[in-house]
C-alpha atoms as a PDB file:
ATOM      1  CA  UNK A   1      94.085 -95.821-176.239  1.00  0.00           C
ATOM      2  CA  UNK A   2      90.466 -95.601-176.347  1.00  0.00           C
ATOM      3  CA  UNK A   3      88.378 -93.955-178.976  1.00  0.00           C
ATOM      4  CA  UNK A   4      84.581 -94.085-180.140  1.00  0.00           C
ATOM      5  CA  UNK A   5      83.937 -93.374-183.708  1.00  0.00           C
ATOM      6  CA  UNK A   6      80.422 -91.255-183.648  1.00  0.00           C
ATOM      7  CA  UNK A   7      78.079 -91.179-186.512  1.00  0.00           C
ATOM      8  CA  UNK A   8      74.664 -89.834-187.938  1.00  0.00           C
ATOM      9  CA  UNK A   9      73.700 -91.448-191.048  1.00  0.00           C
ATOM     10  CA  UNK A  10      70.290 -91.582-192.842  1.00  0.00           C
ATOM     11  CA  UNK A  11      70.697 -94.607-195.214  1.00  0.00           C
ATOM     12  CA  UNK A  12      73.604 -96.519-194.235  1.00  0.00           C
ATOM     13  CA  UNK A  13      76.766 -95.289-196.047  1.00  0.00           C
ATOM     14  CA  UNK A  14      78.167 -92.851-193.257  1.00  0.00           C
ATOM     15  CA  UNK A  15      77.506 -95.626-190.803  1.00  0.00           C
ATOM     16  CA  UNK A  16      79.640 -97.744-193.099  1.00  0.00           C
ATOM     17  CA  UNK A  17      82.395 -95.404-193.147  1.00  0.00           C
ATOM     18  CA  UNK A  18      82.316 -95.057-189.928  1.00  0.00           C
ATOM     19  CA  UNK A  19      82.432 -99.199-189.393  1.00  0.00           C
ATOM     20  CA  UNK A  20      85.323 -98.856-191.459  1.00  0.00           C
ATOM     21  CA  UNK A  21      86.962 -96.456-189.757  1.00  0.00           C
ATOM     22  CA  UNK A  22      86.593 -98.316-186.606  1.00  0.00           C
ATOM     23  CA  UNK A  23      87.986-101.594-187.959  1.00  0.00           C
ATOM     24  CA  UNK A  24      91.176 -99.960-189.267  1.00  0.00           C
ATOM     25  CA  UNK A  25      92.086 -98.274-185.810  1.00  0.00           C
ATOM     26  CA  UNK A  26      91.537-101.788-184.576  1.00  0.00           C
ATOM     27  CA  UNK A  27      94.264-103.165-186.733  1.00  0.00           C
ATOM     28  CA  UNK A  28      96.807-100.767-185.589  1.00  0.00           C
ATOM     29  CA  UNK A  29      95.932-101.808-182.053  1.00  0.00           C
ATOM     30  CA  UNK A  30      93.905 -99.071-180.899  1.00  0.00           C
ATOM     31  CA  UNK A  31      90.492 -99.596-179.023  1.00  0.00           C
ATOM     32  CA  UNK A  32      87.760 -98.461-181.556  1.00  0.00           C
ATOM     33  CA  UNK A  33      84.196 -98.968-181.682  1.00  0.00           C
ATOM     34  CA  UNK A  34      81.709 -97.120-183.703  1.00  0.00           C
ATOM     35  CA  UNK A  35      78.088 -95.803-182.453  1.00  0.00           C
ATOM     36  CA  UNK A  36      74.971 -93.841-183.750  1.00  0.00           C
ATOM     37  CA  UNK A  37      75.430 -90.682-181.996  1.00  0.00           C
ATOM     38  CA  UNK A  38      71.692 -91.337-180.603  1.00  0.00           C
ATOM     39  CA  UNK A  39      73.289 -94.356-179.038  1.00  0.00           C
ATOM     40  CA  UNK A  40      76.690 -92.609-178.123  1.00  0.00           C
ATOM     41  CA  UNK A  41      78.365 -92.724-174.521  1.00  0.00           C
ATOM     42  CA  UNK A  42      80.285 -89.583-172.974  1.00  0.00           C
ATOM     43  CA  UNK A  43      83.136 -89.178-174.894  1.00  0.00           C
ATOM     44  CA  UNK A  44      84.672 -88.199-171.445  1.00  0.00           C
ATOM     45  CA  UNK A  45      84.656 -91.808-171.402  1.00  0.00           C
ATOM     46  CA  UNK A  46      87.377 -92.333-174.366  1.00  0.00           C
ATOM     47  CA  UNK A  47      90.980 -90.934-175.237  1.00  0.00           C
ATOM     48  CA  UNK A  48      90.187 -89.687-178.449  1.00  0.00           C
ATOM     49  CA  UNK A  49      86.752 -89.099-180.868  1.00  0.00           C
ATOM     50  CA  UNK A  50      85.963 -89.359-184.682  1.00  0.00           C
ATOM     51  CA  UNK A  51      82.991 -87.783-185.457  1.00  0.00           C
ATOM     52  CA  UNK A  52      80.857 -88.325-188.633  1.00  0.00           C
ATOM     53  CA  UNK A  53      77.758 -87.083-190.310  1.00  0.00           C
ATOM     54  CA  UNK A  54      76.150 -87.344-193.728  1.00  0.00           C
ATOM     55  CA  UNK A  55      75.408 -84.109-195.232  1.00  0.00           C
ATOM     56  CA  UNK A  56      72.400 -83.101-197.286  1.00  0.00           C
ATOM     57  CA  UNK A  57      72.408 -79.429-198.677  1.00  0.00           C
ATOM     58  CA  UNK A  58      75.919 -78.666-197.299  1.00  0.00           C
ATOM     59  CA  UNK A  59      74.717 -79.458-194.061  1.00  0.00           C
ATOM     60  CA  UNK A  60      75.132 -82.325-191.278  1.00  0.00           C
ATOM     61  CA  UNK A  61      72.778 -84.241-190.049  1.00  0.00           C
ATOM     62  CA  UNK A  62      70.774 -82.771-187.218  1.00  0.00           C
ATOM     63  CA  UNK A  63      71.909 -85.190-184.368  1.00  0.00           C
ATOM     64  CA  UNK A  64      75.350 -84.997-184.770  1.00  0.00           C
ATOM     65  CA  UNK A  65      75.197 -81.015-184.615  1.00  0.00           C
ATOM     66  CA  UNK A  66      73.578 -81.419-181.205  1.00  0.00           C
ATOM     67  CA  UNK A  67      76.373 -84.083-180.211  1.00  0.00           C
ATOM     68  CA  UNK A  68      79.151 -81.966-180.551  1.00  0.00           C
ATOM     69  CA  UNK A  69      77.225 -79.159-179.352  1.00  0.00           C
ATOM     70  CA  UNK A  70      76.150 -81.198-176.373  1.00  0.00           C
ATOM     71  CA  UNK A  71      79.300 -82.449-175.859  1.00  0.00           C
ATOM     72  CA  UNK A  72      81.783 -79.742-176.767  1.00  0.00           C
ATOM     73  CA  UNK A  73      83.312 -79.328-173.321  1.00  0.00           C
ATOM     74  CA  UNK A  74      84.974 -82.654-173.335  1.00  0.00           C
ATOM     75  CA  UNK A  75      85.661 -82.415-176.850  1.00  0.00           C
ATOM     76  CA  UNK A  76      87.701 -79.768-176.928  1.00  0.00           C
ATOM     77  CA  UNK A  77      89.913 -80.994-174.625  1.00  0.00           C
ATOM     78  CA  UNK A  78      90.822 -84.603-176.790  1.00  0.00           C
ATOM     79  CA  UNK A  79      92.073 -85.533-179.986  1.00  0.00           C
ATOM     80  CA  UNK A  80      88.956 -85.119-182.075  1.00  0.00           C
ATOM     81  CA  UNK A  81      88.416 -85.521-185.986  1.00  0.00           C
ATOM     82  CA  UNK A  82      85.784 -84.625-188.233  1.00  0.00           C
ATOM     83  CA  UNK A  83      84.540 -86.398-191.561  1.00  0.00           C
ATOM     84  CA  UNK A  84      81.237 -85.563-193.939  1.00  0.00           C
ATOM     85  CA  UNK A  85      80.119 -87.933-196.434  1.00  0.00           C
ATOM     86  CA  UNK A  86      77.236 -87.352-198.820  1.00  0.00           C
ATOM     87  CA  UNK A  87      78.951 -85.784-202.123  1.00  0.00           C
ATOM     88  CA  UNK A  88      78.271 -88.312-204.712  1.00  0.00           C
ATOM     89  CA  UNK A  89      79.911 -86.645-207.448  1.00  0.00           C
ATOM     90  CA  UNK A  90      82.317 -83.438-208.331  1.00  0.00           C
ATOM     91  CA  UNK A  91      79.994 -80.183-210.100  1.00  0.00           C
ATOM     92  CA  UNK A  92      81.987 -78.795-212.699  1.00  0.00           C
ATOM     93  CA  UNK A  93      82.716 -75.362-210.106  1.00  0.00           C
ATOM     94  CA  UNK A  94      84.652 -78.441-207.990  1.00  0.00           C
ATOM     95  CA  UNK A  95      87.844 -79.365-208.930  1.00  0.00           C
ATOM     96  CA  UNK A  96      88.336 -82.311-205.935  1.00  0.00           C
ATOM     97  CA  UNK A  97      86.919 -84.067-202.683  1.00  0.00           C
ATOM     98  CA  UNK A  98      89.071 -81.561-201.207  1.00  0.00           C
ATOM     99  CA  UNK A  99      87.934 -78.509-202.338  1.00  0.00           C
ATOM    100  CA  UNK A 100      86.754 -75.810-199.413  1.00  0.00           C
ATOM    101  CA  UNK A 101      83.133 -75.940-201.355  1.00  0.00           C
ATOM    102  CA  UNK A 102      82.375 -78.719-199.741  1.00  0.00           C
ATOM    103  CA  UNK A 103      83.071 -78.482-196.174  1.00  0.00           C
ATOM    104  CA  UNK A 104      79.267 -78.459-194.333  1.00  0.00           C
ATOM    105  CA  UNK A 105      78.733 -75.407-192.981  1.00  0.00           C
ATOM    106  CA  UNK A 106      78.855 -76.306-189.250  1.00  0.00           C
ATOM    107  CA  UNK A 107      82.426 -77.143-189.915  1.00  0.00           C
ATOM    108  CA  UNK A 108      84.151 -73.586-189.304  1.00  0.00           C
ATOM    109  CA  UNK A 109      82.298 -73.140-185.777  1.00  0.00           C
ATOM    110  CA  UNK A 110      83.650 -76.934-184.762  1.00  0.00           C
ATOM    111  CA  UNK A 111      87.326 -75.492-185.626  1.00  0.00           C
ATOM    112  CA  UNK A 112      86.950 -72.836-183.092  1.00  0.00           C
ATOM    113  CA  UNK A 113      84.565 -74.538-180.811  1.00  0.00           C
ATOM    114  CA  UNK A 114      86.483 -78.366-180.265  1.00  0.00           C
ATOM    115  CA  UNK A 115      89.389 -77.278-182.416  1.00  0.00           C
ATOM    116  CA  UNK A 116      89.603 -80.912-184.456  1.00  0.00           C
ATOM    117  CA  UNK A 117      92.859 -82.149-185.515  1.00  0.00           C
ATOM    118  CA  UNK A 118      91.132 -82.842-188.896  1.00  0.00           C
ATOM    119  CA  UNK A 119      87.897 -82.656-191.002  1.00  0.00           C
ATOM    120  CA  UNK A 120      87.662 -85.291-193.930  1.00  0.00           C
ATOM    121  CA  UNK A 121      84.986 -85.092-196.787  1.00  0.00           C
ATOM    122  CA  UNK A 122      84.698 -88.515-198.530  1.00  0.00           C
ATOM    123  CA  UNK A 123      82.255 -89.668-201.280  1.00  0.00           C
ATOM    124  CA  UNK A 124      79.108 -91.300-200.404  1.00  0.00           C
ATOM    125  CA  UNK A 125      76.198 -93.462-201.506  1.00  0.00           C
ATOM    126  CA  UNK A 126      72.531 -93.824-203.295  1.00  0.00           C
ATOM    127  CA  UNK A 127      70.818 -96.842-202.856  1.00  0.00           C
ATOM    128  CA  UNK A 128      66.808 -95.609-204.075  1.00  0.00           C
ATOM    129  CA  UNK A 129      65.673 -98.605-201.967  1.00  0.00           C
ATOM    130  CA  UNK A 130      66.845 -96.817-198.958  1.00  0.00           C
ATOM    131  CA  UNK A 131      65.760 -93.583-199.488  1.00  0.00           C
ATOM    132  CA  UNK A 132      63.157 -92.061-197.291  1.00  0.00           C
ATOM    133  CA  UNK A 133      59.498 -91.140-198.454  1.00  0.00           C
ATOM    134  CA  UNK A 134      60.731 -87.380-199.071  1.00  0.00           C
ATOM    135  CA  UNK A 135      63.635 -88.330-201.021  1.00  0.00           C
ATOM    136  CA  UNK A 136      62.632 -90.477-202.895  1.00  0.00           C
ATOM    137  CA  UNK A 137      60.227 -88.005-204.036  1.00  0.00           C
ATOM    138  CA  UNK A 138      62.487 -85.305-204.819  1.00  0.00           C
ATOM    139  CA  UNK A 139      64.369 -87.768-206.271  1.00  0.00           C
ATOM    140  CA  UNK A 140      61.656 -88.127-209.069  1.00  0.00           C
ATOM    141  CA  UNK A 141      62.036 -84.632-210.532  1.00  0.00           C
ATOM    142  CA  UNK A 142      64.248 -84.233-213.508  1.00  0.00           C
ATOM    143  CA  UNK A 143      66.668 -81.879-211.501  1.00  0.00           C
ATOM    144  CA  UNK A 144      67.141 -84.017-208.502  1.00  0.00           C
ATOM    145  CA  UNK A 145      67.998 -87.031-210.288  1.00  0.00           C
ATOM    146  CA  UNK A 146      70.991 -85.358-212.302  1.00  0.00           C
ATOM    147  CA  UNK A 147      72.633 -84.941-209.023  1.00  0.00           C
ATOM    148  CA  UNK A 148      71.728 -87.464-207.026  1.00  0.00           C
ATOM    149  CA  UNK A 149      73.076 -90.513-209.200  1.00  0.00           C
ATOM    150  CA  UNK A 150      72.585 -94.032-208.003  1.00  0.00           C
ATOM    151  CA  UNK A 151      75.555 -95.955-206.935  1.00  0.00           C
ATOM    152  CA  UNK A 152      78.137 -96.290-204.478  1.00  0.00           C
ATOM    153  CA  UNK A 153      81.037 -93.666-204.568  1.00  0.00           C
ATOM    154  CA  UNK A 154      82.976 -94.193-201.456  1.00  0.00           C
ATOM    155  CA  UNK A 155      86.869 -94.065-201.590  1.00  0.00           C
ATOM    156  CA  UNK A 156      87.655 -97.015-199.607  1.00  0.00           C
ATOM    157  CA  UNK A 157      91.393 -96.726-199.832  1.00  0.00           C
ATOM    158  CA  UNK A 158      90.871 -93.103-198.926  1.00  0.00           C
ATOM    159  CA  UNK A 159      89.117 -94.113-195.989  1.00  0.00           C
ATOM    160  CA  UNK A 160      91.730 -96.429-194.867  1.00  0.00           C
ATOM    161  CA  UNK A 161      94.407 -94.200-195.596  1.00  0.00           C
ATOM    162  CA  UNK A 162      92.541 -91.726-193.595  1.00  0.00           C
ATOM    163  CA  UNK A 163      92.085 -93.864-190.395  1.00  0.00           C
ATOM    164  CA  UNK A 164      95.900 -95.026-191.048  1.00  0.00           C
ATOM    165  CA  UNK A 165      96.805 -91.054-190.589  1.00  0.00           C
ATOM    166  CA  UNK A 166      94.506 -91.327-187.368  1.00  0.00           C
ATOM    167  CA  UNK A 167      95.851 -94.389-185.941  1.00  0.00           C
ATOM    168  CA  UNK A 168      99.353 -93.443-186.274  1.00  0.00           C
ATOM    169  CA  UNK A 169      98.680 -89.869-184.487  1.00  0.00           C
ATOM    170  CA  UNK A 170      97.248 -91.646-181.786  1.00  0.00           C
ATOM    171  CA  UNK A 171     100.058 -93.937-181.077  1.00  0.00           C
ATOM    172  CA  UNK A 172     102.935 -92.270-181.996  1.00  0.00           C
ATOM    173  CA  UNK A 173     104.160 -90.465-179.112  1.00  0.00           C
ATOM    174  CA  UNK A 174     104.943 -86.615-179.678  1.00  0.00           C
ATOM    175  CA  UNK A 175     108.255 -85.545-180.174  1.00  0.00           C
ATOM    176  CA  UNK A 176     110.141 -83.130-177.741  1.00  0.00           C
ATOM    177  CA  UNK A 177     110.801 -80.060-179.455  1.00  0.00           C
ATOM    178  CA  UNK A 178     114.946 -79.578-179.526  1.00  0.00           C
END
């Protein structure tokens, strides 16, 4: 069992989750490797894909858009799963990671374009070192800086647990109905 865990992250932390991701499947004996989705092969080329973006403004990134997009012929014919990361906090209107407020909005038309087996949301992180000339300027206003709080806030045992979930779907084998 093959599978390529695709990314698009800005600063670092989905590319971490990803790495993480990866590592896991790899422990439960299942071929994983993680790549940018600039840098991605055809997924043609693997059994199975976990895709990733950040999100900024209940969005994904750009790039991976365009990868499944691109790519959405061969996707929707393999196991495929979906995770966001970029939340760094719960707003008072949110009562958990898994609340339907904070799916990205490309989400729905991946559901009935690849038809994933899963979407994930997981916390993310602020480093201000890493942040881009624009963000770090919105960053400075009074506003901004309420919700976008320093610090890391990724759930690694609910990214583990996650993969785990992924890892055993891939290598159990389905069971005949009776």
């Amino acid at each position: 069992m093959r599978v390529i865990v695709v990314y698009a992250s800005r600063y670092g932390s989905t590319r971490e989750i990803a790495e993480s991701i990866a590592e896991k499947l790899r422990q439960r004996g299942v071929q994983a490797e993680a790549r940018s989705v600039d840098a991605a092969p055809d997924p043609g080329d693997y059994d199975a894909v976990v895709i990733g973006s950040a999100v900024y403004m209940g969005r994904w990134i750009k790039e991976a858009v365009e990868f499944v997009q691109r790519n959405r012929t061969a996707l929707a014919d393999m196991p495929v799963w979906l995770f966001s990361s970029g939340p760094l906090e719960l707003g008072p209107e949110i009562a958990s990671i898994d609340d339907p407020k904070l799916e990205p909005e490309e989400i729905s038309g991946f559901r009935e374009m690849i038809h994933p087996r899963g979407h994930r949301v997981f916390f993310g992180a602020l480093d201000p070192g890493k942040l881009g000339f624009m963000h770090r300027t919105l960053r400075k206003l009074p506003a901004a800086r309420a919700v976008l709080l320093e610090g890391d806030f990724r759930d690694r045992n609910d990214i583990e647990a996650w993969a785990e979930s992924i890892a055993h779907a891939l290598v159990t084998p389905p069971v005949a109905p009776a």
